[in-house]
Protein backbone atom coordinates (compact mmCIF):
# COMPACT_ATOMS: atom_id res chain seq x y z
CA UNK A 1 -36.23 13.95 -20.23
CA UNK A 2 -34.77 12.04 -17.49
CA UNK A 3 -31.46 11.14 -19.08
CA UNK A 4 -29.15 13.68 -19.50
CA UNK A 5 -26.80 11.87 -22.25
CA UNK A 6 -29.44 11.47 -25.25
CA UNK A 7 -31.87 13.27 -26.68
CA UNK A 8 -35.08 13.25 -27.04
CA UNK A 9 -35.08 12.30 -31.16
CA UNK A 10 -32.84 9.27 -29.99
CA UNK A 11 -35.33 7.52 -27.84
CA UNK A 12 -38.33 8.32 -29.87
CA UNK A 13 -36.22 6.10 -33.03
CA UNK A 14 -35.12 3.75 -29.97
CA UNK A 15 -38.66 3.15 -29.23
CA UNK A 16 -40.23 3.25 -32.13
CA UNK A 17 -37.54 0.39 -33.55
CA UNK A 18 -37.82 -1.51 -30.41
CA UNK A 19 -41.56 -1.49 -30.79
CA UNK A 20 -41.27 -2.63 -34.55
CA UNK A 21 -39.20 -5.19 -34.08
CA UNK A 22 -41.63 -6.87 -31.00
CA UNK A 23 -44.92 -6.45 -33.18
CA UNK A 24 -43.10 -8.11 -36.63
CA UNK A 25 -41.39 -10.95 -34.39
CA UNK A 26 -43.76 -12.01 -31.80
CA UNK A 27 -46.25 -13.59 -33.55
CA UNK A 28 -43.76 -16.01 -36.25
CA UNK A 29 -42.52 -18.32 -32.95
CA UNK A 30 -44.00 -20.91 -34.13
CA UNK A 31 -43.39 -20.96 -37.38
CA UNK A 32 -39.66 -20.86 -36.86
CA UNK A 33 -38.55 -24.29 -37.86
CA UNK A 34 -35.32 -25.22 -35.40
CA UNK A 35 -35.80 -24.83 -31.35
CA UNK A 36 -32.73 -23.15 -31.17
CA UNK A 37 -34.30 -20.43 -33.55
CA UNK A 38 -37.40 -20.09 -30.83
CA UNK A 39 -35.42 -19.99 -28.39
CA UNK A 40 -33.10 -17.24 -29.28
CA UNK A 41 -36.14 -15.55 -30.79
CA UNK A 42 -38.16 -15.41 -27.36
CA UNK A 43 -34.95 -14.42 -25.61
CA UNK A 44 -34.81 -11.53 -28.28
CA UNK A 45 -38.46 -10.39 -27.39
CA UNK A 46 -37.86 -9.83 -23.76
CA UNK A 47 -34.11 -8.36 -24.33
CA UNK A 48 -36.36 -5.65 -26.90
CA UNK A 49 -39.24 -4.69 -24.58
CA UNK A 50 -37.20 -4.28 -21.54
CA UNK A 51 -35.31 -2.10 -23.65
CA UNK A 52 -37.84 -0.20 -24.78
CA UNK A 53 -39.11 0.06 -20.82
CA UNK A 54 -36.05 1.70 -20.16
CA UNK A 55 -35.35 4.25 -22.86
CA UNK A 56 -39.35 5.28 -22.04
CA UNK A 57 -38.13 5.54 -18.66
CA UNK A 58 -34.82 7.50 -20.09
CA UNK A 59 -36.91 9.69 -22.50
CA UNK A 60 -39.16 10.97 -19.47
CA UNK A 61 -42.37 9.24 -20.46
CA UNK A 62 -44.62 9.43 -17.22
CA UNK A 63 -44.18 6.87 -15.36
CA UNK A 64 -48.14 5.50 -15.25
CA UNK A 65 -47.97 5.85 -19.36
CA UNK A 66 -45.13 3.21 -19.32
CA UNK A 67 -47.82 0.78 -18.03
CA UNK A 68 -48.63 -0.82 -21.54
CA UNK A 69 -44.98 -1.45 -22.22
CA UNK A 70 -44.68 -3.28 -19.05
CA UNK A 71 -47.18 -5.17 -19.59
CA UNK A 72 -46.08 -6.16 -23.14
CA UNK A 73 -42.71 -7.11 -21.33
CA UNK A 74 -44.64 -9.15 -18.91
CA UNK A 75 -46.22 -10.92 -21.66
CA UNK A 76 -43.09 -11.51 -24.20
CA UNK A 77 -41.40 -13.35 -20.85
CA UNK A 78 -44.48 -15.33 -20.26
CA UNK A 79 -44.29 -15.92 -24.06
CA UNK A 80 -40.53 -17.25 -23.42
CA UNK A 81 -41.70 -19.09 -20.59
CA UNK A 82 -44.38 -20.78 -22.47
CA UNK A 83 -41.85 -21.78 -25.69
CA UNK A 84 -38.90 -22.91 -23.84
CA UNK A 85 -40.86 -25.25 -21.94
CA UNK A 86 -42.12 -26.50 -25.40
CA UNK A 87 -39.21 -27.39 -27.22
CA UNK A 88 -36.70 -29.71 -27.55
CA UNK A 89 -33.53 -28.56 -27.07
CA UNK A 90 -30.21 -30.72 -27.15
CA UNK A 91 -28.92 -30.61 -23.46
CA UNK A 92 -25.79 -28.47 -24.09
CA UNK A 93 -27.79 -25.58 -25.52
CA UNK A 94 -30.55 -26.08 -23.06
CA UNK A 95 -27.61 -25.71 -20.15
CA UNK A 96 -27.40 -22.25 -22.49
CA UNK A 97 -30.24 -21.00 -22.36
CA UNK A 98 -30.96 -21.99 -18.76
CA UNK A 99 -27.99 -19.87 -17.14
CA UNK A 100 -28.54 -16.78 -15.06
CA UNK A 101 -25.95 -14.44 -16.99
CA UNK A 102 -25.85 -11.05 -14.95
CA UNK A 103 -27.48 -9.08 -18.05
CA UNK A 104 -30.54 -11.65 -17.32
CA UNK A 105 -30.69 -10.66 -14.30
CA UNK A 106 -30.32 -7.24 -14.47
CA UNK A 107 -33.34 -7.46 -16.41
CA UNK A 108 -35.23 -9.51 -14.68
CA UNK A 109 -35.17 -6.93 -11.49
CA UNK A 110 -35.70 -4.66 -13.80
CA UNK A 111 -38.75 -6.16 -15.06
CA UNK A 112 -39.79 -6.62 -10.90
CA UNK A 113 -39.20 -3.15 -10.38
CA UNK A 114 -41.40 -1.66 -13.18
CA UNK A 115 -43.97 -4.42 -12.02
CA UNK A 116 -43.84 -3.10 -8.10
CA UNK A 117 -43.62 0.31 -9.15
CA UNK A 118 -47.03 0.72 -11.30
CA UNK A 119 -48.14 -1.63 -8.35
CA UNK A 120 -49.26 -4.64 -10.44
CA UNK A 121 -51.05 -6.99 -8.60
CA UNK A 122 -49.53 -10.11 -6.24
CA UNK A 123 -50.73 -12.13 -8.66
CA UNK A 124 -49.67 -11.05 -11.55
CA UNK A 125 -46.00 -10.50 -9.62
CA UNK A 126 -45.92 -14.20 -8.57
CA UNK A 127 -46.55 -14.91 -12.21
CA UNK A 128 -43.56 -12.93 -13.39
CA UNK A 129 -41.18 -14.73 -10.80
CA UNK A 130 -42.37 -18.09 -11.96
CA UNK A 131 -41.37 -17.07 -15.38
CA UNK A 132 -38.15 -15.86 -14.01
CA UNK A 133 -36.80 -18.96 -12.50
CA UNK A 134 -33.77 -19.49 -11.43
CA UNK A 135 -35.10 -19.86 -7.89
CA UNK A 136 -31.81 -20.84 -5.44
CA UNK A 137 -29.67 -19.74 -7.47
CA UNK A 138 -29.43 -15.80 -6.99
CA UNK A 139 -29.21 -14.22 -3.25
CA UNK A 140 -30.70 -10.98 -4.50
CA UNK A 141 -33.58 -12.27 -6.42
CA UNK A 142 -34.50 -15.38 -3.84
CA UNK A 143 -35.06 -12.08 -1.12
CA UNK A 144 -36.51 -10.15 -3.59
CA UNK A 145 -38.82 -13.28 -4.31
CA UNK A 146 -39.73 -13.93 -0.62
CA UNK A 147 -40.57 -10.18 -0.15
CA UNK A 148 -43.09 -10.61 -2.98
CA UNK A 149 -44.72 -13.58 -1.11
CA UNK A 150 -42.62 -16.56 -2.93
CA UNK A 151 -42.75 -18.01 0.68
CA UNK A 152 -41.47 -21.54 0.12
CA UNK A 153 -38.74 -20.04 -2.55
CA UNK A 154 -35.35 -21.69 -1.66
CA UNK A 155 -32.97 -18.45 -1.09
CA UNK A 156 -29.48 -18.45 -1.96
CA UNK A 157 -26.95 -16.95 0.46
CA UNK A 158 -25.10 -15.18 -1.55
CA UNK A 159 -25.50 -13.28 -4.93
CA UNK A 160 -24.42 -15.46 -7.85
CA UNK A 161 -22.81 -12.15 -8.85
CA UNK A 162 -21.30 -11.39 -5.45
CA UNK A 163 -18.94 -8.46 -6.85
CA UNK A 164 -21.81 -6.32 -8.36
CA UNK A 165 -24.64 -7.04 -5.69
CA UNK A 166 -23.15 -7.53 -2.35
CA UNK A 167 -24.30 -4.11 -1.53
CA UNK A 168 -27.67 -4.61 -1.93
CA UNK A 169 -27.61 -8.14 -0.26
CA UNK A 170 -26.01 -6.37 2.82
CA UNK A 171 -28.80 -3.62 2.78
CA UNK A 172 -31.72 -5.78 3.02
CA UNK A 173 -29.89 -7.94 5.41
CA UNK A 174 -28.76 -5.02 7.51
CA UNK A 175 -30.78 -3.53 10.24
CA UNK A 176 -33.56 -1.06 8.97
CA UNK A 177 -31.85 1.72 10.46
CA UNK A 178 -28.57 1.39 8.83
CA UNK A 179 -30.46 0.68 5.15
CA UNK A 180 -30.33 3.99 3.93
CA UNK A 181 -26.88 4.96 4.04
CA UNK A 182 -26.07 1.14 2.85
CA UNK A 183 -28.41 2.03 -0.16
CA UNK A 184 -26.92 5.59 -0.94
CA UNK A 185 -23.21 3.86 -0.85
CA UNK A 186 -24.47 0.85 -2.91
CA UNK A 187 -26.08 3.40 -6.05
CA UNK A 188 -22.89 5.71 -5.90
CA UNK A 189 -20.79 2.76 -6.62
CA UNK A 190 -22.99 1.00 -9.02
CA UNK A 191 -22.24 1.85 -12.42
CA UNK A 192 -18.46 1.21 -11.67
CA UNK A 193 -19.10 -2.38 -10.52
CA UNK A 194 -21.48 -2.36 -13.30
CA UNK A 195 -17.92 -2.53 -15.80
CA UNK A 196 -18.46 -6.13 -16.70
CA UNK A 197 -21.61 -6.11 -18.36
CA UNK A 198 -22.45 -5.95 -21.79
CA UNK A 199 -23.85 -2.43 -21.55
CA UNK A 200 -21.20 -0.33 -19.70
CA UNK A 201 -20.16 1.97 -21.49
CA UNK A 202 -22.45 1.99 -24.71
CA UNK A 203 -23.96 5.54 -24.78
CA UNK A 204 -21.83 6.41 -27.84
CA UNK A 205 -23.21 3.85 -29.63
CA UNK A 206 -27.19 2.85 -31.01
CA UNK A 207 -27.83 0.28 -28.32
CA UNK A 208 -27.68 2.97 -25.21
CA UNK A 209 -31.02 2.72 -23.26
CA UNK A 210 -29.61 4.70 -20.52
CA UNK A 211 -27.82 4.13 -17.00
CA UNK A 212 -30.73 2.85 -14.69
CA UNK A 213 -29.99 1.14 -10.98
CA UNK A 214 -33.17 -0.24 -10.76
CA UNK A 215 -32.28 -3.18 -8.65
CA UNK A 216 -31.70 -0.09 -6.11
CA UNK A 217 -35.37 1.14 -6.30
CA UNK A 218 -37.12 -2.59 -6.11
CA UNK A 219 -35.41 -2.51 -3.30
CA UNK A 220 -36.27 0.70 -1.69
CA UNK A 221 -39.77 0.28 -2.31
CA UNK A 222 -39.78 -2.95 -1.25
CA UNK A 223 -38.34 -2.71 2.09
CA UNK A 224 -39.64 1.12 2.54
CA UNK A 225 -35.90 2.37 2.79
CA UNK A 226 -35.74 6.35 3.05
CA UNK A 227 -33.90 7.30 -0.30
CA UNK A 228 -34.27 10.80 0.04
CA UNK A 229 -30.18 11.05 0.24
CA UNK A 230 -30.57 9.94 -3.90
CA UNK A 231 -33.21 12.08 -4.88
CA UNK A 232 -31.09 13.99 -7.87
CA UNK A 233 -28.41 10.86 -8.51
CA UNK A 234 -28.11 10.44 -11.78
CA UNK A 235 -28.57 7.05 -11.93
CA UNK A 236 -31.10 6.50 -9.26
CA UNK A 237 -34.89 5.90 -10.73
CA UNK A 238 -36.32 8.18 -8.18
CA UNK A 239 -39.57 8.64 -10.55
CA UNK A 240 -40.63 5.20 -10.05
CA UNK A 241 -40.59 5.14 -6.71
CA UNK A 242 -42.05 8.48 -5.98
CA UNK A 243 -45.12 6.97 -8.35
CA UNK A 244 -44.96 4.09 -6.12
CA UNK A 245 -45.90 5.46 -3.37
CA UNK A 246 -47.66 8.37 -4.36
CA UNK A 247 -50.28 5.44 -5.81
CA UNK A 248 -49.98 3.87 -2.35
CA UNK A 249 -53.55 1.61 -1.94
């Protein structure tokens, strides 16, 4: 176990629901009749198997077992990738569908981080930012991007949510030797600034996957930051990164 609020019996029915759910709904896209019911379907999938990513993560699955859920979360966004671009939605509810909320983007550097940290290929990376999107519009994902070899990405200067990632903007902006206590400050204040999304706060309830910076870690592996000083914060993923570089190539 690597959470220390649930047990054990809670993420095996988290999982096991989450994993339901994906296999009964993936395959009926098509036969859904309206675009709006694909569309919220697809967004559904990913929202499911990231979740199920996490509470793995949460329940203390090793970390190189987790790679067949991340790669079923890889595919349900390609499979949202591939639908959305397929129907025809009415412009208001494609403007919807099309913003960058700050729970899609927690997930999608989620879904990056799991992807760096099992070391996926650059291939198969560059695939999952193309189904991201949103290029230019994010500070924090545009840098992330360019690390990952998005070279001609367009790159925002600023996060779009400026009060929750500033720190990490100013760590990979700062100079290398001033990134690790930047990092350490950023991960001791994240859950507070974390207070105004959806998730804050649900660990009483069924939806709790667990309390996971890994926007932190992407970035620590990504820019080789020393994160030693985090090594037992609670809501650091210091598994991930340990298997990412003790599967160094």
């Amino acid at each position: 176990m690597r959470d220390t609020i649930q047990t054990k019996e809670y993420f095996d029915k988290g999982v096991a629901f989450k994993q339901q759910a994906i296999d009964e709904d993936k395959d009926i896209i098509n036969t859904l009749p309206q675009p709006e019911g694909k569309a919220s379907a697809v967004y559904s999938l990913c929202e499911y198997s990231k979740m199920l990513c996490i509470q793995r993560y949460s329940r203390g699955d090793a970390i190189a077992d987790m790679r067949s859920s991340v790669t079923q979360m890889a595919q349900m966004y390609w499979l949202r990738h591939q639908t959305m671009a397929s129907i025809n939605l009415e412009p208001r509810a494609r403007e919807m569908w099309d913003n960058l909320t700050l729970s899609q983007l927690y997930d999608n550097l989620t879904f990056l981080a799991l992807l760096v940290g099992l070391r996926y290929s650059a291939v198969d990376k560059l695939k999952a930012l193309n189904w991201i999107g949103h290029a230019g519009q994010d500070g924090l994902l545009d840098r992330v991007a360019i690390q990952l070899g998005d070279d001609s990405r367009r790159v925002a200067k600023e996060s779009k949510f400026d009060k929750v990632y500033k720190g990490l903007v100013d760590t990979i902006d700062a100079d290398k030797d001033d990134r690790p206590k930047l990092l350490k400050t950023y991960v001791e204040n994240w859950y507070k600034r974390m207070k105004i999304i959806s998730w804050h706060g649900n660990h009483t309830g069924e939806a709790y996957v667990g309390y996971w910076c890994f926007e932190a870690a992407l970035v620590a592996m990504l820019w080789k930051i020393d994160d030693s000083s985090l090594s037992s914060h609670k809501n650091y993923p210091m598994d991930l990164v340990r298997h990412y570089w003790d599967t160094e190539l």
